[in-house]
Protein backbone atom coordinates (compact mmCIF):
# COMPACT_ATOMS: atom_id res chain seq x y z
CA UNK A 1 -22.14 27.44 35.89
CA UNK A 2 -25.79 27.74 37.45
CA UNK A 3 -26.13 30.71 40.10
CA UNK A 4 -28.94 30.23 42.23
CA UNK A 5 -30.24 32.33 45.61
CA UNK A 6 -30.55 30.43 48.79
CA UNK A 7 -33.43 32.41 50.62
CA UNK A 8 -33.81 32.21 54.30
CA UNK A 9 -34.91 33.32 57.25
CA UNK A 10 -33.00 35.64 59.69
CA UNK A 11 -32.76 32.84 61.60
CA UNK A 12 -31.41 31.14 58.39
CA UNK A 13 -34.46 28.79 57.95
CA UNK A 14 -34.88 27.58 54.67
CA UNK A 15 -37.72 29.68 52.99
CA UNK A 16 -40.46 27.49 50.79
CA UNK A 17 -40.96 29.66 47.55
CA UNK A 18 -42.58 28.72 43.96
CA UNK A 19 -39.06 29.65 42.09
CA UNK A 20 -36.73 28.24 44.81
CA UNK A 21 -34.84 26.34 41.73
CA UNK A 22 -34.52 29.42 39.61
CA UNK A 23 -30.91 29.94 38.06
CA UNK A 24 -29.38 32.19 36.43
CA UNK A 25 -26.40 32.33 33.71
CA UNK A 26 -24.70 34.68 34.96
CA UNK A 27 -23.75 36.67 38.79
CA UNK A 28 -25.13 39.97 37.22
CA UNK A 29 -28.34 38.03 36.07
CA UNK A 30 -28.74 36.73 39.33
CA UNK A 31 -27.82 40.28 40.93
CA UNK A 32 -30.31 42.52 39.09
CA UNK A 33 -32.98 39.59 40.21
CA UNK A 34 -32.22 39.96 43.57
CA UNK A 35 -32.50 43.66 43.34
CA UNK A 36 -35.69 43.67 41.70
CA UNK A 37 -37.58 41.42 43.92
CA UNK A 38 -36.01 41.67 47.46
CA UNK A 39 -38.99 43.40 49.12
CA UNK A 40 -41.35 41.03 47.96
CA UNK A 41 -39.60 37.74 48.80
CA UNK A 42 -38.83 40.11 52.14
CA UNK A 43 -42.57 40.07 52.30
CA UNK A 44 -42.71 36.53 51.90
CA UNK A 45 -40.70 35.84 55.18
CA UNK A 46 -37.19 36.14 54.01
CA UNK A 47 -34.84 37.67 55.80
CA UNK A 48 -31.53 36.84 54.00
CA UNK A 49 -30.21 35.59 51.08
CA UNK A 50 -26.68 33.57 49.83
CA UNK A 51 -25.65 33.50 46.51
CA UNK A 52 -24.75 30.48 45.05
CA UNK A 53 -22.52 29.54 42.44
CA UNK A 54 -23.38 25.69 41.59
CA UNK A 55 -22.89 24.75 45.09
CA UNK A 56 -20.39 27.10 46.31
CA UNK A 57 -21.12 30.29 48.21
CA UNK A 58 -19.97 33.56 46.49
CA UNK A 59 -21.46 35.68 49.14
CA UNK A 60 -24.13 35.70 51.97
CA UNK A 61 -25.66 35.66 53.41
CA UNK A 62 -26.61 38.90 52.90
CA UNK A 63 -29.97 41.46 54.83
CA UNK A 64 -33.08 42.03 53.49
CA UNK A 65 -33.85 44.10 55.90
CA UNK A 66 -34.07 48.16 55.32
CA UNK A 67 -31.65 50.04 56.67
């Protein structure tokens, strides 16, 4: 298993990012990511993000907006 973090807009354009292919070995590895870098890649244009697990959605997409 591979779990991965589609990134998109709030419009749910895909985002262009430098680690778009990052995985992760596990759903908490990929969670505590997401945690500690949502502002930034909220900075980078993102507005939501769907977590992926090979190529089927777990969840998502999910805010990252504050509030």
């Amino acid at each position: 298993m591979a779990w991965s973090w589609r990134v998109e807009t709030s419009a749910g354009e895909p985002v262009e990012l430098d680690f778009a292919e990052l995985t992760f070995s596990s759903q908490s590895d990929a969670e505590t990511w997401i945690g500690e870098v949502w502002r930034q890649l909220a900075d980078l244009g993102a507005g939501q993000v769907t977590l992926l697990d090979d190529d089927h959605v777990v969840y998502g997409p999910m805010s990252l907006e504050e509030g």
